[in-house]
PDB file of N, CA and C in Angstrom:
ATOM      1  N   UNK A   1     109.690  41.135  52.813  1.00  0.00           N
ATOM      2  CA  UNK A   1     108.589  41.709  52.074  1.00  0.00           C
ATOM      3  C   UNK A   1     107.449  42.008  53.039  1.00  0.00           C
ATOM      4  N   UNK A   2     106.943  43.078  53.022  1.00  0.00           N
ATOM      5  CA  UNK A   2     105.656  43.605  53.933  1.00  0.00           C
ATOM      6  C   UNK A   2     104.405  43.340  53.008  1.00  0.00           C
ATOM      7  N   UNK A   3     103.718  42.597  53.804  1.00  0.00           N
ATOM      8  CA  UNK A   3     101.915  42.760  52.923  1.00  0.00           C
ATOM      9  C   UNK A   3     101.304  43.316  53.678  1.00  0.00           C
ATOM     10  N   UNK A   4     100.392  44.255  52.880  1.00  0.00           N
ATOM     11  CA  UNK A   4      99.736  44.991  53.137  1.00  0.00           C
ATOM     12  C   UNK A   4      98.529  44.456  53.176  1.00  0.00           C
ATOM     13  N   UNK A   5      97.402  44.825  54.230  1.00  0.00           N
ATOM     14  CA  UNK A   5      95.593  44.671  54.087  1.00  0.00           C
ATOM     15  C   UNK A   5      94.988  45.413  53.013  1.00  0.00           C
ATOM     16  N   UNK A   6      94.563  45.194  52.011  1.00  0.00           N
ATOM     17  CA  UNK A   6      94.290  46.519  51.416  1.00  0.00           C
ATOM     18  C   UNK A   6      92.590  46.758  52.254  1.00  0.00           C
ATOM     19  N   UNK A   7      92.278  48.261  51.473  1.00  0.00           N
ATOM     20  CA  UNK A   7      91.166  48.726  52.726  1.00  0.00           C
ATOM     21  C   UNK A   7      89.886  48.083  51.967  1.00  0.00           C
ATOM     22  N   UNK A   8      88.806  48.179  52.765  1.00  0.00           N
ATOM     23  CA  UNK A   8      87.337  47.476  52.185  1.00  0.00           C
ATOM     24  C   UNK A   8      86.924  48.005  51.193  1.00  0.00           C
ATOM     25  N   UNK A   9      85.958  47.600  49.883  1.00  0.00           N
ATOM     26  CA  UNK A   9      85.578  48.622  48.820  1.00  0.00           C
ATOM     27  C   UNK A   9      85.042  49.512  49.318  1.00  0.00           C
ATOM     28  N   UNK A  10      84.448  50.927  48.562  1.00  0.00           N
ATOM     29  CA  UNK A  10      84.090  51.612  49.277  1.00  0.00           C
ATOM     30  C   UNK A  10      82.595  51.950  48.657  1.00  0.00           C
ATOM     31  N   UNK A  11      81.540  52.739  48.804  1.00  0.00           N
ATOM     32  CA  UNK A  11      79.994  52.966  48.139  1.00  0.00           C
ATOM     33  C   UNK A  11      79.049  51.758  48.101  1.00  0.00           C
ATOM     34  N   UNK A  12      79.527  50.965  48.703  1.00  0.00           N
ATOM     35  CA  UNK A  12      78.786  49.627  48.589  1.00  0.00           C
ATOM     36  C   UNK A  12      77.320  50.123  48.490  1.00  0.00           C
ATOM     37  N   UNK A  13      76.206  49.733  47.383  1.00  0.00           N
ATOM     38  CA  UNK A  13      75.210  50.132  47.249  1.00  0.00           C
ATOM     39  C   UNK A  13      74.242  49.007  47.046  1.00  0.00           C
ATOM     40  N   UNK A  14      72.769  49.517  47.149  1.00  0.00           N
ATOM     41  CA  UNK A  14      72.332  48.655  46.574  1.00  0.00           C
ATOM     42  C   UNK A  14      71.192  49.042  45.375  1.00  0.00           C
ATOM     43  N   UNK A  15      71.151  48.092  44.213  1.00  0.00           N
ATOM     44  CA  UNK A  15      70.794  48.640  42.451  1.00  0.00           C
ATOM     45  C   UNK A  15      69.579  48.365  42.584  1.00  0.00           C
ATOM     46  N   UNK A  16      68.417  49.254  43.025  1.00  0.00           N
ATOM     47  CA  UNK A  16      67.148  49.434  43.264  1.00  0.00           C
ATOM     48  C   UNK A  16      66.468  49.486  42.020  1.00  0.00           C
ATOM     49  N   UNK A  17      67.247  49.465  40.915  1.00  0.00           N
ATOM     50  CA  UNK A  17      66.736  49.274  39.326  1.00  0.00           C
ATOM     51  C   UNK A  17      66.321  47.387  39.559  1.00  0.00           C
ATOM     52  N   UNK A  18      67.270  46.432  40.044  1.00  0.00           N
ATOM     53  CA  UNK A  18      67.688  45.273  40.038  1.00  0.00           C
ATOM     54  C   UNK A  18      66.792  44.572  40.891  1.00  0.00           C
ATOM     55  N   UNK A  19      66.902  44.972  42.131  1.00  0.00           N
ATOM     56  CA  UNK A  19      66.868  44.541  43.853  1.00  0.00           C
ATOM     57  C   UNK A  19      65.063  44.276  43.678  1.00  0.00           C
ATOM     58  N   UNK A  20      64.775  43.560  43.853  1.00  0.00           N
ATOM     59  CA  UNK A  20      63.630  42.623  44.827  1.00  0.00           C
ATOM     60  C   UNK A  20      63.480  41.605  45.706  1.00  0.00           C
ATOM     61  N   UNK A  21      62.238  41.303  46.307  1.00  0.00           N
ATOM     62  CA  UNK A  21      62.174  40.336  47.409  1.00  0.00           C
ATOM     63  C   UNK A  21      63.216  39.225  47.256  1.00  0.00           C
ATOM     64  N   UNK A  22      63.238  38.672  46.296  1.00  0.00           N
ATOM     65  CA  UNK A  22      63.830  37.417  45.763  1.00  0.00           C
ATOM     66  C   UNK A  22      65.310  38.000  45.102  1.00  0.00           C
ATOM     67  N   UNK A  23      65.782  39.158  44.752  1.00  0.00           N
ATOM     68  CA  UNK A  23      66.975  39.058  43.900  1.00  0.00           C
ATOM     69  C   UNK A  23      67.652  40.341  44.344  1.00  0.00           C
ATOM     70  N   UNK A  24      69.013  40.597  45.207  1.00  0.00           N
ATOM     71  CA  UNK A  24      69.880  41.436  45.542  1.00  0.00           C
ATOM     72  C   UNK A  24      70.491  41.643  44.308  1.00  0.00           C
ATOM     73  N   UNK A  25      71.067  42.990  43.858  1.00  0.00           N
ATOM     74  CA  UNK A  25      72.493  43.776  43.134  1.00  0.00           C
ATOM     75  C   UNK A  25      72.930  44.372  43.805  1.00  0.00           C
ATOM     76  N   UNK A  26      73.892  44.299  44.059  1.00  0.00           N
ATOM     77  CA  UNK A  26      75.191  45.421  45.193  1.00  0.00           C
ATOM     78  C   UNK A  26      76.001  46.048  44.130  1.00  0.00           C
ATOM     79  N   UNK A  27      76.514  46.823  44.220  1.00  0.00           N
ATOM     80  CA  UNK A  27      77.751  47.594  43.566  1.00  0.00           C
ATOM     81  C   UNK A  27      78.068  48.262  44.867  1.00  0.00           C
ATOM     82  N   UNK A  28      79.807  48.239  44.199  1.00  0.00           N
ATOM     83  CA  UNK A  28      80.700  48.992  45.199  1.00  0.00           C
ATOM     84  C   UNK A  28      81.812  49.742  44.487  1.00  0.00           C
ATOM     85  N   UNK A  29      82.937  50.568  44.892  1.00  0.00           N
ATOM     86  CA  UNK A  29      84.095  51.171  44.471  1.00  0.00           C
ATOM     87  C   UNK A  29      84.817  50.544  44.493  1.00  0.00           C
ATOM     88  N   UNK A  30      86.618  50.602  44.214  1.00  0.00           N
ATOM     89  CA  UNK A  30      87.250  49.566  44.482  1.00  0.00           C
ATOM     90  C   UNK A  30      87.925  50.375  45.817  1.00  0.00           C
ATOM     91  N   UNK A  31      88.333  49.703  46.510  1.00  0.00           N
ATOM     92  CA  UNK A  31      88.992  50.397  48.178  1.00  0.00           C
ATOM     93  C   UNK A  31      90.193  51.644  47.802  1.00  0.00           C
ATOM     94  N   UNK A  32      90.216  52.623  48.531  1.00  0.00           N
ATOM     95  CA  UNK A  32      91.159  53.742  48.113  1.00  0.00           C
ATOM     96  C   UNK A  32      92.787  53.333  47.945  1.00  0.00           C
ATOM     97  N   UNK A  33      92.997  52.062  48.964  1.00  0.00           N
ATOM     98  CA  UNK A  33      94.256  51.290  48.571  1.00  0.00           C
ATOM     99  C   UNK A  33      94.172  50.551  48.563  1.00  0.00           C
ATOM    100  N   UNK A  34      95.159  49.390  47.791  1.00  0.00           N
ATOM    101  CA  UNK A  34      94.482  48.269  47.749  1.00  0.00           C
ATOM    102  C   UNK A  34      95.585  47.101  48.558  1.00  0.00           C
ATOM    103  N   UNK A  35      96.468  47.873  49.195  1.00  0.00           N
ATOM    104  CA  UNK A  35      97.698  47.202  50.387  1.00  0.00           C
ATOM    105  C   UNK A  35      99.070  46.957  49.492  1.00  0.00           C
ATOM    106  N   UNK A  36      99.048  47.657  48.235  1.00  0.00           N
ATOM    107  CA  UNK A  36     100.124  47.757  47.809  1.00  0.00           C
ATOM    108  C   UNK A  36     100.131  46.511  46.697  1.00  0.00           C
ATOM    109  N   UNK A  37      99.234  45.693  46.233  1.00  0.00           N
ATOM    110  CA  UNK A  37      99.079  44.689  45.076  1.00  0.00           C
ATOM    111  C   UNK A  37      97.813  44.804  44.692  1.00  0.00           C
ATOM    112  N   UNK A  38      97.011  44.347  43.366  1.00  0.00           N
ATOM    113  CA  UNK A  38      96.274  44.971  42.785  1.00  0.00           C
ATOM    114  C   UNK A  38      95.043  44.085  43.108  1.00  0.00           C
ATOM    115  N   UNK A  39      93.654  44.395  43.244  1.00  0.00           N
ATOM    116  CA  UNK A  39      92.884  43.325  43.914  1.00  0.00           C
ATOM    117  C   UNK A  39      92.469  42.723  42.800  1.00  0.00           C
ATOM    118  N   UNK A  40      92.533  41.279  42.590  1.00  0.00           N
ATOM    119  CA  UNK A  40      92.845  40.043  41.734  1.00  0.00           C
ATOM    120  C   UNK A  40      90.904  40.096  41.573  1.00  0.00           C
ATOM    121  N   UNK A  41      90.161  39.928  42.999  1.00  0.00           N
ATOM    122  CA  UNK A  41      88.645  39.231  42.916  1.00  0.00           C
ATOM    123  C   UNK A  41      88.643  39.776  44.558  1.00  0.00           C
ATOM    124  N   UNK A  42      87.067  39.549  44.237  1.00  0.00           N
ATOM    125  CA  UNK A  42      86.012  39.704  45.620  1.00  0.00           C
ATOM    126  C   UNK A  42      85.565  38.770  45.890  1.00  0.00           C
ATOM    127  N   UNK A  43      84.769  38.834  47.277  1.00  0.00           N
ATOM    128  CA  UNK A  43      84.361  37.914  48.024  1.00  0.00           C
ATOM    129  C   UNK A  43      82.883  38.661  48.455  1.00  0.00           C
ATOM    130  N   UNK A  44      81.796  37.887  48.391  1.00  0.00           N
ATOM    131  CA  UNK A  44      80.771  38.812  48.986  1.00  0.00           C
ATOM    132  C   UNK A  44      79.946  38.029  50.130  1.00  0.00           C
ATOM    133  N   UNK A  45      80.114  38.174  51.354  1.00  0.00           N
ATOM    134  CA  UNK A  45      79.239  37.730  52.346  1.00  0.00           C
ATOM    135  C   UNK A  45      78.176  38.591  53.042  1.00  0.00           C
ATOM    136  N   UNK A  46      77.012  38.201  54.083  1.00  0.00           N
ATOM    137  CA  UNK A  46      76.484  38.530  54.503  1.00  0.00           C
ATOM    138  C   UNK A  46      76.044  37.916  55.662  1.00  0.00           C
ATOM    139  N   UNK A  47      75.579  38.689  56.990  1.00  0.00           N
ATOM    140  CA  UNK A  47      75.106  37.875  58.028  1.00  0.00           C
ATOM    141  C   UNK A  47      73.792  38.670  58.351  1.00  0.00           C
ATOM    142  N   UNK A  48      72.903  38.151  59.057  1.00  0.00           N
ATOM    143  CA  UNK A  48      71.952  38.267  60.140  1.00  0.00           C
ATOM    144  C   UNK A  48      71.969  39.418  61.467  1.00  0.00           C
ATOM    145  N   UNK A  49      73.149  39.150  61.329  1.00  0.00           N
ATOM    146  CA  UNK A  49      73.369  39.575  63.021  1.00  0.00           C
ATOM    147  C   UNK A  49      74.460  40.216  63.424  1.00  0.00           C
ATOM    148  N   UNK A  50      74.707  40.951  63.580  1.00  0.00           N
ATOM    149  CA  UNK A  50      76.090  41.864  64.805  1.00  0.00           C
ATOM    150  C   UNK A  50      76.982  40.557  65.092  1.00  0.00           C
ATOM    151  N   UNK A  51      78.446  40.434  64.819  1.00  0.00           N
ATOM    152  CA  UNK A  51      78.792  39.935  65.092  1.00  0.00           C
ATOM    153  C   UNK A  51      79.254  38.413  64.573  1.00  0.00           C
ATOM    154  N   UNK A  52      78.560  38.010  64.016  1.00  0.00           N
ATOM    155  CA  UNK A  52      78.181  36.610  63.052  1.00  0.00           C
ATOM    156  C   UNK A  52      79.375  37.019  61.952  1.00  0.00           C
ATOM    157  N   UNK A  53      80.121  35.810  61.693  1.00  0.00           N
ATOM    158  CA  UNK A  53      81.022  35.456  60.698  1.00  0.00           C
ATOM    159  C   UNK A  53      80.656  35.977  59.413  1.00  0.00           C
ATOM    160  N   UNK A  54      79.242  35.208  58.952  1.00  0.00           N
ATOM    161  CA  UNK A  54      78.920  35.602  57.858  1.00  0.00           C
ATOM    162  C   UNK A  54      78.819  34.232  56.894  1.00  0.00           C
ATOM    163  N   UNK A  55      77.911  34.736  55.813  1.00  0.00           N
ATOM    164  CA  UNK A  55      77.804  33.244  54.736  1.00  0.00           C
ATOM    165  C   UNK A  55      78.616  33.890  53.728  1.00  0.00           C
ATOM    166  N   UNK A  56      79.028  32.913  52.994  1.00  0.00           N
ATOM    167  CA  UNK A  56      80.045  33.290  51.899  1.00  0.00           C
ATOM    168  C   UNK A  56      78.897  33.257  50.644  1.00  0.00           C
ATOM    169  N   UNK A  57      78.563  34.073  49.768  1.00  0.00           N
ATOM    170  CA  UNK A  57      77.945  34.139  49.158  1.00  0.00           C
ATOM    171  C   UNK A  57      78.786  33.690  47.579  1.00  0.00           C
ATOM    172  N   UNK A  58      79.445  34.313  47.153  1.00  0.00           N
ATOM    173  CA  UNK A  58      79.650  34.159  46.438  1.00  0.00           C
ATOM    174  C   UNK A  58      81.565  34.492  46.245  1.00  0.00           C
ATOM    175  N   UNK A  59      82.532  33.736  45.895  1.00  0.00           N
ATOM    176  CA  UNK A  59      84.019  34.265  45.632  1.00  0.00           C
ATOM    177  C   UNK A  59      84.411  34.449  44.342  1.00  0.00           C
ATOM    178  N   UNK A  60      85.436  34.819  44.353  1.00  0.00           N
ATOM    179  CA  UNK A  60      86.164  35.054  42.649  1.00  0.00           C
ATOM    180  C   UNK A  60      85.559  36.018  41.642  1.00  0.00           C
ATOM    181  N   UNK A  61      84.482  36.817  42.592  1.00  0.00           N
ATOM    182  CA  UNK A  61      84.232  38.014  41.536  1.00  0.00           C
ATOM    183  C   UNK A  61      85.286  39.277  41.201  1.00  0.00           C
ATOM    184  N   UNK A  62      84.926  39.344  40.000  1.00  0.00           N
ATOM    185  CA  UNK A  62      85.943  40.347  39.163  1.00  0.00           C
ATOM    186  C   UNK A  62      85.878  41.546  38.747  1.00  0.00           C
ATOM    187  N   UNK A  63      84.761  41.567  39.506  1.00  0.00           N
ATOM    188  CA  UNK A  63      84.001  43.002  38.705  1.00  0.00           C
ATOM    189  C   UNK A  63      83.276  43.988  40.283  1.00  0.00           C
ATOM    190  N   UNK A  64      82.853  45.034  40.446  1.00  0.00           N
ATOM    191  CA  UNK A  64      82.327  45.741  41.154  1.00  0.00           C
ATOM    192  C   UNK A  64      81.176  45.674  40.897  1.00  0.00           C
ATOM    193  N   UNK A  65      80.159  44.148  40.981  1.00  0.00           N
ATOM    194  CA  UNK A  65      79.015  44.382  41.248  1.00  0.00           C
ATOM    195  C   UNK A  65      78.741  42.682  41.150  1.00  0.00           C
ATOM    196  N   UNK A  66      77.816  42.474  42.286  1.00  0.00           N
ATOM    197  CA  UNK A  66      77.492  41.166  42.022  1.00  0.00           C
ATOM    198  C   UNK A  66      75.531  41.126  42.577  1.00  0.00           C
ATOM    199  N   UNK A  67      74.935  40.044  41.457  1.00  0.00           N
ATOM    200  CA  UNK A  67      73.306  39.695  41.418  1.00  0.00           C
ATOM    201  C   UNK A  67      73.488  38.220  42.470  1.00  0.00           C
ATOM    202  N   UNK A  68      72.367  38.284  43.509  1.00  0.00           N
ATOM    203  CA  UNK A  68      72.056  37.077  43.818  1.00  0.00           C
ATOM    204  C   UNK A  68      70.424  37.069  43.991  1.00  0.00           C
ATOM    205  N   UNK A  69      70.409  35.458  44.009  1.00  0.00           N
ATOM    206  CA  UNK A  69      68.858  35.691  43.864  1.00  0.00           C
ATOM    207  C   UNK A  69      68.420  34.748  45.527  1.00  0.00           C
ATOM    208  N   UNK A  70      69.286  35.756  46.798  1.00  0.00           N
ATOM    209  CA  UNK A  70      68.841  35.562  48.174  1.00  0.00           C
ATOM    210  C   UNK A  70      67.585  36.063  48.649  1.00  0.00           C
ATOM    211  N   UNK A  71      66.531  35.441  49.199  1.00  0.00           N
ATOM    212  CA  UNK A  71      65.801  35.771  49.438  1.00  0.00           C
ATOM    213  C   UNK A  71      65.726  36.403  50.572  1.00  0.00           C
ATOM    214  N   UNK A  72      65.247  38.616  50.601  1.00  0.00           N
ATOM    215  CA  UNK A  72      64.997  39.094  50.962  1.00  0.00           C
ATOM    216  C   UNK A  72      64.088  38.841  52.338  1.00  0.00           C
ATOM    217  N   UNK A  73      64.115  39.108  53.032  1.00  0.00           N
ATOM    218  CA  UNK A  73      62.733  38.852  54.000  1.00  0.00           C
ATOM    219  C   UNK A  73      62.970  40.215  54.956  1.00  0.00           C
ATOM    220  N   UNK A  74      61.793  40.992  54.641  1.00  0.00           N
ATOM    221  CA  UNK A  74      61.365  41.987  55.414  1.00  0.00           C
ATOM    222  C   UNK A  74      61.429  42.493  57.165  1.00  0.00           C
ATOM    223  N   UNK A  75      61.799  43.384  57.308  1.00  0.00           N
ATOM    224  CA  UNK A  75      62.183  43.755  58.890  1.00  0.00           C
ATOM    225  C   UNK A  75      63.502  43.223  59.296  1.00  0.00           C
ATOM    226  N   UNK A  76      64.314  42.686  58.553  1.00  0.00           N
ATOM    227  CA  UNK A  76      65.437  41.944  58.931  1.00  0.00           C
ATOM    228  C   UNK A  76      66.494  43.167  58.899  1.00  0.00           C
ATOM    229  N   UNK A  77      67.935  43.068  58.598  1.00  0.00           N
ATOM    230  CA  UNK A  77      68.851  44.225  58.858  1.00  0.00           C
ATOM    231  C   UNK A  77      69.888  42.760  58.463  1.00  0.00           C
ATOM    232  N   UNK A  78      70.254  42.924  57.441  1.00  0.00           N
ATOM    233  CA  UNK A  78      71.677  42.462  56.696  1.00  0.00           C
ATOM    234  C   UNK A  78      72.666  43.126  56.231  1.00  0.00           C
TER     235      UNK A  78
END
């Protein structure tokens, strides 16, 4: 049996209706393939920096859009 990667979502946005200092909304597409099995849940991380692993924010989402209430801080690049 071959497994496939499926590819990253795609439009990843961010819901400027939602989004303040204190509270992110992202929405995204679902990836154009998904490696040949159907994607079950997401995972949403973020880092700081080029390179950096990343924090796991949140797993087991089911849906194309997830709220956190990370605090924003200005001049940064996440």
């Amino acid at each position: 049996m071959i497994v496939l990667v499926p590819d990253a979502p795609i439009n990843l946005a961010d819901d400027p209706t939602v989004t303040t200092r204190s509270v992110i909304r992202f929405t995204w597409s679902p990836a154009a393939s998904d490696g040949g099995s159907p994607i079950l849940s997401y995972t949403v991380t973020y880092d700081e920096s080029v390179g950096n692993l990343g924090t796991v924010l949140k797993t087991g989402i089911t849906d194309t859009s997830y709220t956190s209430d990370i605090t924003i801080l200005p001049g940064r690049t996440y």
